[in-house]
Every structure is written in structure tokens, then in C-alpha cells.
Protein backbone atom coordinates (compact mmCIF):
# COMPACT_ATOMS: atom_id res chain seq x y z
CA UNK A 1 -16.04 18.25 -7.02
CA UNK A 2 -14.31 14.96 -8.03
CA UNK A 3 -11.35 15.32 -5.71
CA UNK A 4 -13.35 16.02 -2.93
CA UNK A 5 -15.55 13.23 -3.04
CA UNK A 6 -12.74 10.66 -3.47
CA UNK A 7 -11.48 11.95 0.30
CA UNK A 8 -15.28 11.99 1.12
CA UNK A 9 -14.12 9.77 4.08
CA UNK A 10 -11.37 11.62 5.20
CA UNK A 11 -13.32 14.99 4.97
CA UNK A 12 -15.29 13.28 7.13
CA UNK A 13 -13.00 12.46 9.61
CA UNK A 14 -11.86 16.05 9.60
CA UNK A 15 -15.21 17.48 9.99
CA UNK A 16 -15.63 15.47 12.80
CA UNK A 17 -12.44 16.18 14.58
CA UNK A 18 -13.31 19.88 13.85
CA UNK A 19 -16.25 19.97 15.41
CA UNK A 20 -14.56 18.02 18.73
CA UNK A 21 -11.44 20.01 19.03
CA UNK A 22 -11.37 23.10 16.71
CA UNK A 23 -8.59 24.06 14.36
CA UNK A 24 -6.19 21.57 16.44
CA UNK A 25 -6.29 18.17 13.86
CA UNK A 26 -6.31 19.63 10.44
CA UNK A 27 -5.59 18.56 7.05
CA UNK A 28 -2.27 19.07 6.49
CA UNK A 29 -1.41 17.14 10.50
CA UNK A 30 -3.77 14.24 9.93
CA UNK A 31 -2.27 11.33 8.17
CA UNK A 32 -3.98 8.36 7.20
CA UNK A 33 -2.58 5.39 6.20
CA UNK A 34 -3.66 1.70 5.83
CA UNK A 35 -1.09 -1.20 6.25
CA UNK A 36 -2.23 -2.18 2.69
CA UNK A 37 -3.54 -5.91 3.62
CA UNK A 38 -5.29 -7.28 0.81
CA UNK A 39 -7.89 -8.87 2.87
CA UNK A 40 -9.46 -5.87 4.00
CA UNK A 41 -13.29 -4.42 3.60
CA UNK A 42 -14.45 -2.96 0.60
CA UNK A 43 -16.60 -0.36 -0.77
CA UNK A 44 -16.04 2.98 1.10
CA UNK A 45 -13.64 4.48 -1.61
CA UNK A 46 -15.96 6.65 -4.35
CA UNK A 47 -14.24 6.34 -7.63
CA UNK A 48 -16.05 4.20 -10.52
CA UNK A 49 -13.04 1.61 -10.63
CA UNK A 50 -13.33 0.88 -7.12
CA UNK A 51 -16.99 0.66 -6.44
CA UNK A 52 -17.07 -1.88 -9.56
CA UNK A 53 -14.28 -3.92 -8.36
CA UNK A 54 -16.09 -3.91 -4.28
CA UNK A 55 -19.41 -4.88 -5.90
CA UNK A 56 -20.85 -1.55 -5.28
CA UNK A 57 -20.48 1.12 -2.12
CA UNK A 58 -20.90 0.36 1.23
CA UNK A 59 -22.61 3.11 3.62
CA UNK A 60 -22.23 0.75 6.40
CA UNK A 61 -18.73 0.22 5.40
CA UNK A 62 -17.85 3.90 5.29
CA UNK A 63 -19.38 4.95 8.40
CA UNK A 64 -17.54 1.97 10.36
CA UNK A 65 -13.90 3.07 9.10
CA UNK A 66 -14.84 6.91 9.88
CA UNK A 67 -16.57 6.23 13.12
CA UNK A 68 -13.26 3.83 14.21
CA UNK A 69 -10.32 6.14 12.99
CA UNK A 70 -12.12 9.48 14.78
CA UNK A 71 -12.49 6.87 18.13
CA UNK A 72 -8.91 5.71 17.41
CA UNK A 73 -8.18 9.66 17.84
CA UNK A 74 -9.73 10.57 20.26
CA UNK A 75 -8.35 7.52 22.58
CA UNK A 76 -5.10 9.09 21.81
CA UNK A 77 -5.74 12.36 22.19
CA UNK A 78 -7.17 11.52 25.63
CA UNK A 79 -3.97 9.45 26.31
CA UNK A 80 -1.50 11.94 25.23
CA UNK A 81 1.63 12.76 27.69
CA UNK A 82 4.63 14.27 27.33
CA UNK A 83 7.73 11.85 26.53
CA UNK A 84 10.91 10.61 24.14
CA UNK A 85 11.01 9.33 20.72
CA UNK A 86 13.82 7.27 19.59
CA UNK A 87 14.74 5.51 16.05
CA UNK A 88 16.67 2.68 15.18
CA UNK A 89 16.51 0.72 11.64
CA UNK A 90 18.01 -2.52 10.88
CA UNK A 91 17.19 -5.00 7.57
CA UNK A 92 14.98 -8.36 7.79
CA UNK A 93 16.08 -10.93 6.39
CA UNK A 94 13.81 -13.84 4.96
CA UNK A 95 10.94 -12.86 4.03
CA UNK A 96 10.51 -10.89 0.63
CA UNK A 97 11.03 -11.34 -3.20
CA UNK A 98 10.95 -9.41 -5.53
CA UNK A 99 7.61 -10.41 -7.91
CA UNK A 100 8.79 -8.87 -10.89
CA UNK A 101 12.64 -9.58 -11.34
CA UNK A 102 12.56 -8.76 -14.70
CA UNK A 103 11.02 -5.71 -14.75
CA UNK A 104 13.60 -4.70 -12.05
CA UNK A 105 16.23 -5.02 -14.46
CA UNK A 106 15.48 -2.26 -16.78
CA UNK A 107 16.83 0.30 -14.00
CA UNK A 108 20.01 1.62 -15.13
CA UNK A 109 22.89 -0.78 -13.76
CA UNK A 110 24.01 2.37 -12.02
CA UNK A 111 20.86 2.64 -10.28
CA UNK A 112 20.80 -0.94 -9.10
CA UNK A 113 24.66 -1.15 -8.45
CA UNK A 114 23.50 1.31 -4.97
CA UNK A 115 21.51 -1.34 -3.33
CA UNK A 116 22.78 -5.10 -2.91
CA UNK A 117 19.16 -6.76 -3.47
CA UNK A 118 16.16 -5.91 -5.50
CA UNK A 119 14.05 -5.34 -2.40
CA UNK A 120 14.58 -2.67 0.46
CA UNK A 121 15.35 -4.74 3.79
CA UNK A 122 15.53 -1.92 5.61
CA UNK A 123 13.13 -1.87 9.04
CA UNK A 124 13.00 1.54 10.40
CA UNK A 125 11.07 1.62 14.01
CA UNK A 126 10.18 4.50 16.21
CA UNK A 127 9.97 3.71 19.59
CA UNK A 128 7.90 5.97 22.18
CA UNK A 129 8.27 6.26 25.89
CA UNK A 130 6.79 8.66 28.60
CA UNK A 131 9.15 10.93 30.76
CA UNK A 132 9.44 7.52 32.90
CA UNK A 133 11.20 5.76 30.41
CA UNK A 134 7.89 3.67 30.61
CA UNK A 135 6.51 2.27 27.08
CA UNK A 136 4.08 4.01 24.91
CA UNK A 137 4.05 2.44 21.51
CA UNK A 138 5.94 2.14 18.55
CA UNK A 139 5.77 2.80 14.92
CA UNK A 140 7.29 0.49 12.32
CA UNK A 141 8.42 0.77 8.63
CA UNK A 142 8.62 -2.16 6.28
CA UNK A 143 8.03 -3.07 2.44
CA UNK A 144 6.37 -5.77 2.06
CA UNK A 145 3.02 -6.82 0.59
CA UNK A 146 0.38 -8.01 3.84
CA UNK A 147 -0.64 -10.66 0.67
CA UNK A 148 0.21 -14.10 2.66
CA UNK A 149 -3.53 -14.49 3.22
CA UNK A 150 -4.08 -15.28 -0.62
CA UNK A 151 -7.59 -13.89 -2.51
CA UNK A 152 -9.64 -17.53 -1.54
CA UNK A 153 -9.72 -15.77 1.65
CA UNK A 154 -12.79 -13.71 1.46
CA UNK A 155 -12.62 -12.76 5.34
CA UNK A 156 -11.30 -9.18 7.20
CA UNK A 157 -7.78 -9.97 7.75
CA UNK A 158 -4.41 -7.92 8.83
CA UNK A 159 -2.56 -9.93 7.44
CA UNK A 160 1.24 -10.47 8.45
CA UNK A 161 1.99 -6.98 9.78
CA UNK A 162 -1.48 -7.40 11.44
CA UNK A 163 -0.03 -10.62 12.84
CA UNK A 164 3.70 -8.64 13.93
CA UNK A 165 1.31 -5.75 15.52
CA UNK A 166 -0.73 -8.66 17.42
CA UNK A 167 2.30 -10.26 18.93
CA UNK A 168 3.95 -6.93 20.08
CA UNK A 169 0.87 -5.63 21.12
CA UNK A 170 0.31 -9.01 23.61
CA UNK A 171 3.42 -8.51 24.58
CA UNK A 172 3.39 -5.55 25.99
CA UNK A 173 -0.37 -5.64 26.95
CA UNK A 174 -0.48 -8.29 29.26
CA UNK A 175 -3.93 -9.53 30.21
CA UNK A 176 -5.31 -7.49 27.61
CA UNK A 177 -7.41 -8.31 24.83
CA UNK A 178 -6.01 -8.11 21.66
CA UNK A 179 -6.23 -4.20 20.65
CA UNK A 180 -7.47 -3.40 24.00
CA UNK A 181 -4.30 -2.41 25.98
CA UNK A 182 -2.48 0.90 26.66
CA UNK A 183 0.30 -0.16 23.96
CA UNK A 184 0.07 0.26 20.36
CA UNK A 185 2.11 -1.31 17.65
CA UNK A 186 1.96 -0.22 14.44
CA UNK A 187 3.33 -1.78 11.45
CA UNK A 188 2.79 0.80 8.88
CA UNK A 189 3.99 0.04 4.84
CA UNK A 190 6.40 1.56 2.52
CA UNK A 191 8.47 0.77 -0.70
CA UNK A 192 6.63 -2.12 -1.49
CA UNK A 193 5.53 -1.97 -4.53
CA UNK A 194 6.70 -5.32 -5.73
CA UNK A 195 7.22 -7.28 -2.87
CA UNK A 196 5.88 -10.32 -2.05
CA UNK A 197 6.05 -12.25 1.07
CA UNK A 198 5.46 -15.43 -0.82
CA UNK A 199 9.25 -16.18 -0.72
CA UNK A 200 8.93 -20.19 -2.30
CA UNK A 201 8.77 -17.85 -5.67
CA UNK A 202 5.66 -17.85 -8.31
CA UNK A 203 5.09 -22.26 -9.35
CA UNK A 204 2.87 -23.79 -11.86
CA UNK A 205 0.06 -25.44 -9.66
CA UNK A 206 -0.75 -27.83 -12.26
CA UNK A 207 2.64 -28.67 -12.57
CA UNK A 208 4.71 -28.03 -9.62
CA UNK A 209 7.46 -25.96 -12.04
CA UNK A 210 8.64 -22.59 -11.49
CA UNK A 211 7.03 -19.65 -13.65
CA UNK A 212 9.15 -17.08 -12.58
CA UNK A 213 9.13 -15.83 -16.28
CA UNK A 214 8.59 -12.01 -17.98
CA UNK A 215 4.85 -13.38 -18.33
CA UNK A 216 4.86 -14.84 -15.07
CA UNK A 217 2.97 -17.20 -17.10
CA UNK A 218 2.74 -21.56 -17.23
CA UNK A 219 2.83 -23.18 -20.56
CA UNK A 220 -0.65 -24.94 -19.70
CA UNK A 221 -3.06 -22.93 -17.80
CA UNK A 222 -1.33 -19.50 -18.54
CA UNK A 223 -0.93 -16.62 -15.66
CA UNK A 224 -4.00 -18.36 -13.31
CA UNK A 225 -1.73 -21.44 -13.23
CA UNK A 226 1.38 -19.11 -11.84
CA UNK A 227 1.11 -18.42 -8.22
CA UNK A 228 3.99 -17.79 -5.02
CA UNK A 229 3.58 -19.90 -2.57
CA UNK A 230 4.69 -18.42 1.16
CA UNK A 231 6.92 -20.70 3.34
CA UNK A 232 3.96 -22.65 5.42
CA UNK A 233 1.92 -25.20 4.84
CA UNK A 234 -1.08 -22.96 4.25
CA UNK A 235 -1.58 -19.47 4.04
CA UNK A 236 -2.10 -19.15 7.64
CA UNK A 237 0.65 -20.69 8.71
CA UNK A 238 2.66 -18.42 6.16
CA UNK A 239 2.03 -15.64 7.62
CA UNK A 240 2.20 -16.45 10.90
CA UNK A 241 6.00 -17.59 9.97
CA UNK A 242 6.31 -13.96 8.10
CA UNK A 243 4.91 -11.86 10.86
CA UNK A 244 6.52 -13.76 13.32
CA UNK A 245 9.85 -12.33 12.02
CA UNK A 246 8.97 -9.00 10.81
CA UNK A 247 7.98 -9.12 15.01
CA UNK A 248 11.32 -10.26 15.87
CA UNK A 249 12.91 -8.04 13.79
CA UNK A 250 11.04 -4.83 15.40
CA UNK A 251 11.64 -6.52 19.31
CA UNK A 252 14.97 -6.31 18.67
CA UNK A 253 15.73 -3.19 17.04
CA UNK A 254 12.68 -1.74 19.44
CA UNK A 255 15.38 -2.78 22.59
CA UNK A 256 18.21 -1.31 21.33
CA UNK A 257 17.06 1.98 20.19
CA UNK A 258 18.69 4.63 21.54
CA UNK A 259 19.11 7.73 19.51
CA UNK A 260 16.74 10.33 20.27
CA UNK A 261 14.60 12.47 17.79
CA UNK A 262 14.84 15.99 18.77
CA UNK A 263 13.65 18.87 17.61
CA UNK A 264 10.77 21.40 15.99
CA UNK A 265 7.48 19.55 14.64
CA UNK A 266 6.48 20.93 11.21
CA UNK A 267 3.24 19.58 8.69
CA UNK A 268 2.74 20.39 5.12
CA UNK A 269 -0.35 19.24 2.70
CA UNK A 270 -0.91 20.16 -1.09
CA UNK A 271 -3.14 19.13 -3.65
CA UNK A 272 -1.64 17.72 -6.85
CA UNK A 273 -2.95 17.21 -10.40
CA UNK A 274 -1.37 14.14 -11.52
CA UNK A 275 -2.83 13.91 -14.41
CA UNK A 276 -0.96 17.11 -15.82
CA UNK A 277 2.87 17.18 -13.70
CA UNK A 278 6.05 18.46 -15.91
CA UNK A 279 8.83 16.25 -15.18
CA UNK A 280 12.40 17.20 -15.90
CA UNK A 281 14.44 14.00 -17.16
CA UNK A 282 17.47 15.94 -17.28
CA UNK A 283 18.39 19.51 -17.63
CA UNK A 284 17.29 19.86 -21.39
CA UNK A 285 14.39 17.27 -21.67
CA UNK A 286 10.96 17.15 -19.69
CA UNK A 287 8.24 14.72 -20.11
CA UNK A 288 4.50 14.76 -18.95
CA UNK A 289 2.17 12.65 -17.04
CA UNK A 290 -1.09 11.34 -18.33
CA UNK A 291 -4.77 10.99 -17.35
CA UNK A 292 -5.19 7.73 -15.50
CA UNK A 293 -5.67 4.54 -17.61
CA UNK A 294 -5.75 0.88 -16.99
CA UNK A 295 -3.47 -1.67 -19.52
CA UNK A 296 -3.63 -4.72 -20.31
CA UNK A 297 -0.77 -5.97 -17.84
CA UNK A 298 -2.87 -4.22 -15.05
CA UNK A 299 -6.26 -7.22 -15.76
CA UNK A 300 -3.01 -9.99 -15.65
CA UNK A 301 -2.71 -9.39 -11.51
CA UNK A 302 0.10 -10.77 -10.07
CA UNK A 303 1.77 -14.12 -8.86
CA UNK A 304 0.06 -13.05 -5.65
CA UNK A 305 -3.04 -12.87 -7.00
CA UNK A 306 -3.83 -13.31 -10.53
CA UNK A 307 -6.85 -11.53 -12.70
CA UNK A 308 -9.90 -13.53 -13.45
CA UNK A 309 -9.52 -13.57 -17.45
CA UNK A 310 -6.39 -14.94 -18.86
CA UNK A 311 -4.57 -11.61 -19.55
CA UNK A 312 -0.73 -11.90 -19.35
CA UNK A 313 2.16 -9.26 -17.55
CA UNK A 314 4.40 -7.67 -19.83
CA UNK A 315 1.74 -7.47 -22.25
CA UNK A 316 3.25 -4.07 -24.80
CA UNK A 317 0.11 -4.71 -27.37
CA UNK A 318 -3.78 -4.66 -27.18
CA UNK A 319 -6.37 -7.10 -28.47
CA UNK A 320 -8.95 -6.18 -31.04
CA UNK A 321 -11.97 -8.62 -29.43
CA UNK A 322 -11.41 -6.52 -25.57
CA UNK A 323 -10.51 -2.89 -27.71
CA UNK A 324 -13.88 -3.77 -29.36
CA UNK A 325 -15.38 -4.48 -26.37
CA UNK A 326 -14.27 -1.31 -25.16
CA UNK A 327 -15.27 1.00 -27.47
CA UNK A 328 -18.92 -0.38 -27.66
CA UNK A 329 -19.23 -0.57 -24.02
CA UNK A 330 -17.30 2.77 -22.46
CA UNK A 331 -16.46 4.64 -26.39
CA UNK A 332 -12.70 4.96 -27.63
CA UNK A 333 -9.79 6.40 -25.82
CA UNK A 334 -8.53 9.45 -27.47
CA UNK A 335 -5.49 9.63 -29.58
CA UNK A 336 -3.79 12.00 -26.94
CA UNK A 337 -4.37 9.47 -23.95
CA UNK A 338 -3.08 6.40 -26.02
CA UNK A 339 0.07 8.87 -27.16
CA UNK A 340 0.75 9.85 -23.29
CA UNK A 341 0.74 6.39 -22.10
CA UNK A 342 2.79 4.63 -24.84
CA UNK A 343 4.41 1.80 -25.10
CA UNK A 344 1.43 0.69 -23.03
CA UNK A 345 -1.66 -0.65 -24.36
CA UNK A 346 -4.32 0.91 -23.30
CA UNK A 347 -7.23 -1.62 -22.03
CA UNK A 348 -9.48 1.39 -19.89
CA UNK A 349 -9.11 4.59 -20.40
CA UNK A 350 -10.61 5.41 -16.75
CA UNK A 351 -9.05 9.09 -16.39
CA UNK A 352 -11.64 9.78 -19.24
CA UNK A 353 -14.63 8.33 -18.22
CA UNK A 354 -17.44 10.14 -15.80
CA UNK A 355 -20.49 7.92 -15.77
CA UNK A 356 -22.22 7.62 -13.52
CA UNK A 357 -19.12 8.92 -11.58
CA UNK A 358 -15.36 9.49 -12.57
CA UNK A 359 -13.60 6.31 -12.79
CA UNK A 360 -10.18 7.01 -11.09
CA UNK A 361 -8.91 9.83 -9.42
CA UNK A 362 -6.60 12.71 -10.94
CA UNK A 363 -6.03 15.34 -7.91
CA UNK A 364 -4.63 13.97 -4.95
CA UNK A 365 -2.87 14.86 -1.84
CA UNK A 366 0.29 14.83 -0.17
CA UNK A 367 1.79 15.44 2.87
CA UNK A 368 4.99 15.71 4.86
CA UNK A 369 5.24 15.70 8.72
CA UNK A 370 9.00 16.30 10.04
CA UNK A 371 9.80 15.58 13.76
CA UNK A 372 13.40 16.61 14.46
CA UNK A 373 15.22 15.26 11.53
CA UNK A 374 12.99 12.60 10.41
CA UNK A 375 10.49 13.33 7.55
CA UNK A 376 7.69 11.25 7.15
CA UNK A 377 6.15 11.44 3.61
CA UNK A 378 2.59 10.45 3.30
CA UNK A 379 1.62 9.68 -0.66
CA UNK A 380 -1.54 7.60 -2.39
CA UNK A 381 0.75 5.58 -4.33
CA UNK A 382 2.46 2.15 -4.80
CA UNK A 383 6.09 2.14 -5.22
């Protein structure tokens, strides 16, 4: 029931790839995956959160994304030839932060002592060429947040991997308009959880000071005050400068790729409650995950885009005026929800609520696709 009409959409896609070419594009082969730019459309996704926070669902919406992902397919089905993968990775430098440097510090030191920055520079790129050694395409990894276009932008945007996937794509696609051309670019995310490309750091509008705090928070004006500020003159130009990198970056490790991916193809899918996994902290103790809830951190935002009422991040205890609120409004969260998800306050207790349709989803899928020795894990999550 509820799991199946969160993936509503991608059903949908199936179904319609079914009918065109049998048992060939399946579930468990199909990945989908956005590029996670903020400034995308809204309103196709089924769960109570997410219609609220869209305004409401969009059939027109939903049928656009189906109707353009099956075409997407179908072009490159149509298109498909035999050829060579290769893979190269390489780390980009200038252009993240991390957004929440103190909550990166309560890793273990032994954890954090592996990696020499608290972001993942790493670029991995796959780059695709027919028996002819002529160009195909290429796919790119990268974590960082497509959040240079800041939330006054109310328009359909890509964003700055849009931008690095424009300027490969024109490259290579000469005479073309833009995603017209044989070539495709993609610029797919990753690890990036907390990474923002808004590398001037989180400021104090009102003030001009930095706020890079716990609370990411300004002394007058609180967390709306508290924004990061990319490296342009606007937001445009921001990511422009961003994208225009991350392009670079793929261009060159795209040219001097040269070790082949070999080897069997293999796809896996499952379904996963997440809402009831046993995970083993060490060989004697286990803990459990929760139903899905909401706290009162989650309402603060970020210093990329901060929540309409003045909550605060960090925030480890609840308010009686919004718990009241609550309770009137939605009813109470049980005892065993507020236990599971300790120390944080809870503000919604979404993985409990059903009317008129369940709030957030619980079972959801993942999926592994190996080619050769690479795995590619496909997860709906933010880390």
C-alpha cells in the first residue's frame, strides 16, 4: 500500500517500459537518480510531508517527469552500441565546505584522522566510447549540494552540476542545442550530505560577521540572519564559477582516463523497512532504528537555506507553545517514538501519522548495479 504509492512514479516508469520492451528494464536494473538541485519542480512525490511542503500534488508535474525519464530511455535504448568504459577519479579543489563543522567533530578522532578534510574531494568519472574510440558520454560523481541558486529563486534550475553538464555537453555537441546532441554528461551526486558550495562560509546579513557557530545562528536576527554566501557576485554568477570547475575538473580527468572496466554486469534490488533495522554497534551491543520523525533542528534549515520560523540547529530540547501546537493539531507522539529518537526532540512525529495519507515513508528500496569491479549503490538517502 504505502510503499507502493511513494514509488507511484517510478512504478510508472516501469509499467511503461514493460509494456515497450518486456521483462528487459526491470526493477532491480533501473536506477533513478536526481542530481539533487534545490531548484527543481515540486509536487510529484506522494507522502503527506512532501505534498504540504510543494503546496499540494501536481498531476501535471508527475506525468511530465514520467513521460521525460521513459523518452530519456528510450533515446538510449535506440542509441545503444557496443563500446569501452573507462574510470579515472581525481579531487576538486575550491569549491565545498563543510556546513556543519561542528557537528563533524563528534566522529571519533580515529574516524576523521582517515581523511585530510571534512568533505570528500574525490571526483570519480566514467567515461564511455564506442568500438571507434569515438565519444559516447560520461558519468560523473561529486558531493556537493546543487544549492548556489539560493531559495529567492523560485524558477526550474540545474543548478551548478546542471551548469558542469551544460558546458561538457556544448562541448562535445557542437551546433547542438543544449540537451539536444548525441553526447550526454551527467553529473550525478553522492556524499553530500553537508556540503555546501557556498564556500565565503555562513555571514550575518545584517551585520556582515561570520555565524559559523553550533547554532549557525546571529546575535540579532537569529538563524534567518545566517546565510553562505558562494564566491560571485550573485547567485548566478556563483554557480557559474562552481560549475565551471567541477567542469574542468571532469575535462581533465575525462582526457586522461585510461583504465578500462571489464567484466560481468550484475543488478540487485530489495525492499527495506527502515523504520524497524537491527544494527550491531559492536559485537555485544545492537541498537534499533525508529519510525520517521521530524525535530526541531530539522524546521532550523540550513546556512543554505534557512526555515521560515526562527527555530535554531543543534536544538537537543522541545518547546511547550509548538509541542502544544502539536498535540492539538496532529495528537501526541508516543512514548516509544520519543524513546527511539532520543536525545532529539521530537517536533513531528510523521512516521505516525496517516491522514489523509502517511506522512513520510518507512519501506524503501535499494539497489546495487556492479560493472566489472565498480559497484554503484543506489540509496534514498542524504549522507
Amino acid at each position: 500500500g504505502a510503499s507502493a504509492k511513494t514509488f507511484e512514479w517510478r512504478s510508472n516508469v516501469l509499467n511503461r517500459l514493460q509494456s515497450k520492451y518486456g521483462s528487459l528494464y526491470r526493477q532491480d536494473n533501473v536506477i533513478l537518480s536526481g542530481t539533487h538541485t534545490h531548484s527543481g519542480p515540486g509536487g510529484y512525490f506522494q507522502y503527506t510531508v512532501f505534498v504540504i511542503a510543494s503546496e499540494g500534488f501536481s498531476n501535471r508535474t508527475f506525468e511530465y517527469m514520467v513521460t521525460g525519464i521513459v523518452k530519456s530511455i528510450e533515446m538510449a535504448h535506440k542509441n545503444m552500441k557496443p563500446g569501452k568504459i573507462f574510470i579515472n577519479k581525481g579531487n576538486v579543489e575550491g569549491v565545498q565546505i563543510n556546513r556543519s563543522p561542528s557537528s563533524y567533530l563528534w566522529n571519533p578522532p580515529s574516524e576523521r584522522a582517515r581523511y585530510s578534510s571534512n568533505t570528500d574531494k574525490e571526483m570519480i568519472i566514467l567515461k564511455m566510447v564506442d568500438l571507434n574510440g569515438v565519444d559516447l558520454g560520461l558519468i560523473s560523481w561529486f558531493a556537493i549540494h546543487p544549492v548556489s541558486m539560493n531559495n529567492t529563486n523560485h524558477l526550474v534550475n540545474s543548478d551548478n552540476m546542471g551548469y558542469a553538464s551544460y558546458l561538457f555537453e556544448q562541448e562535445k555537441n557542437k551546433g547542438y542545442l543544449p540537451g539536444q546532441g548525441p553526447y550526454v554528461a551527467a553529473f550525478a551526486s553522492s556524499n553530500l550530505g553537508d556540503v555546501s558550495p557556498n564556500i565565503l562560509g555562513p555571514h550575518c546579513v545584517n551585520t556582515g560577521d561570520s555565524c559559523d557557530n553550533v547554532n549557525s545562528s546571529c546575535p540579532i536576527g537569529g538563524s534567518s540572519m545566517c546565510i553562505a554566501m558562494g564566491p560571485g557576485h550573485d547567485m548566478f554568477n556563483s554557480t557559474q564559477i562552481i560549475g565551471g570547475i567541477i567542469y574542468q575538473r571532469a575535462k581533465e580527468l575525462y582526457a586522461s582516463a585510461s583504465q578500462e572496466l571489464t567484466g560481468p554486469l550484475a543488478a540487485a534490488h530489495q525492499w527495506v523497512n527502515m523504520s524497524n533495522v537491527t544494527v550491531w554497534l559492536n559485537s555485544t551491543h545492537t541498537a534499533q532504528t525508529c519510525k520517521p520523525a521530524l525535530g526541531y533542528s530539522f524546521a532550523a534549515g540550513t546556512i543554505d537555506g534557512f526555515g521560515s520560523l526562527n527555530f535554531t540547529q543543534g536544538t537537543t530540547v522541545g518547546d511547550p507553545f509548538w509541542d502544544t501546537l502539536r498535540d492539538q493539531l496532529l495528537g501526541k507522539p508516543s512514548e516509544e517514538i520519543k524513546r527511539c529518537h532520543k536525545p532529539k526532540p521530537i517536533l513531528l512525529h510523521t512516521g505516525e501519522l496517516t491522514k489523509p495519507h502517511p506522512w513520510h515513508p518507512d519501506i524503501v528500496d535499494v539497489q546495487m548495479i556492479t560493472v566489472g569491479s565498480l559497484a554503484i549503490i543506489a540509496i534514498p538517502g542524504e549522507f
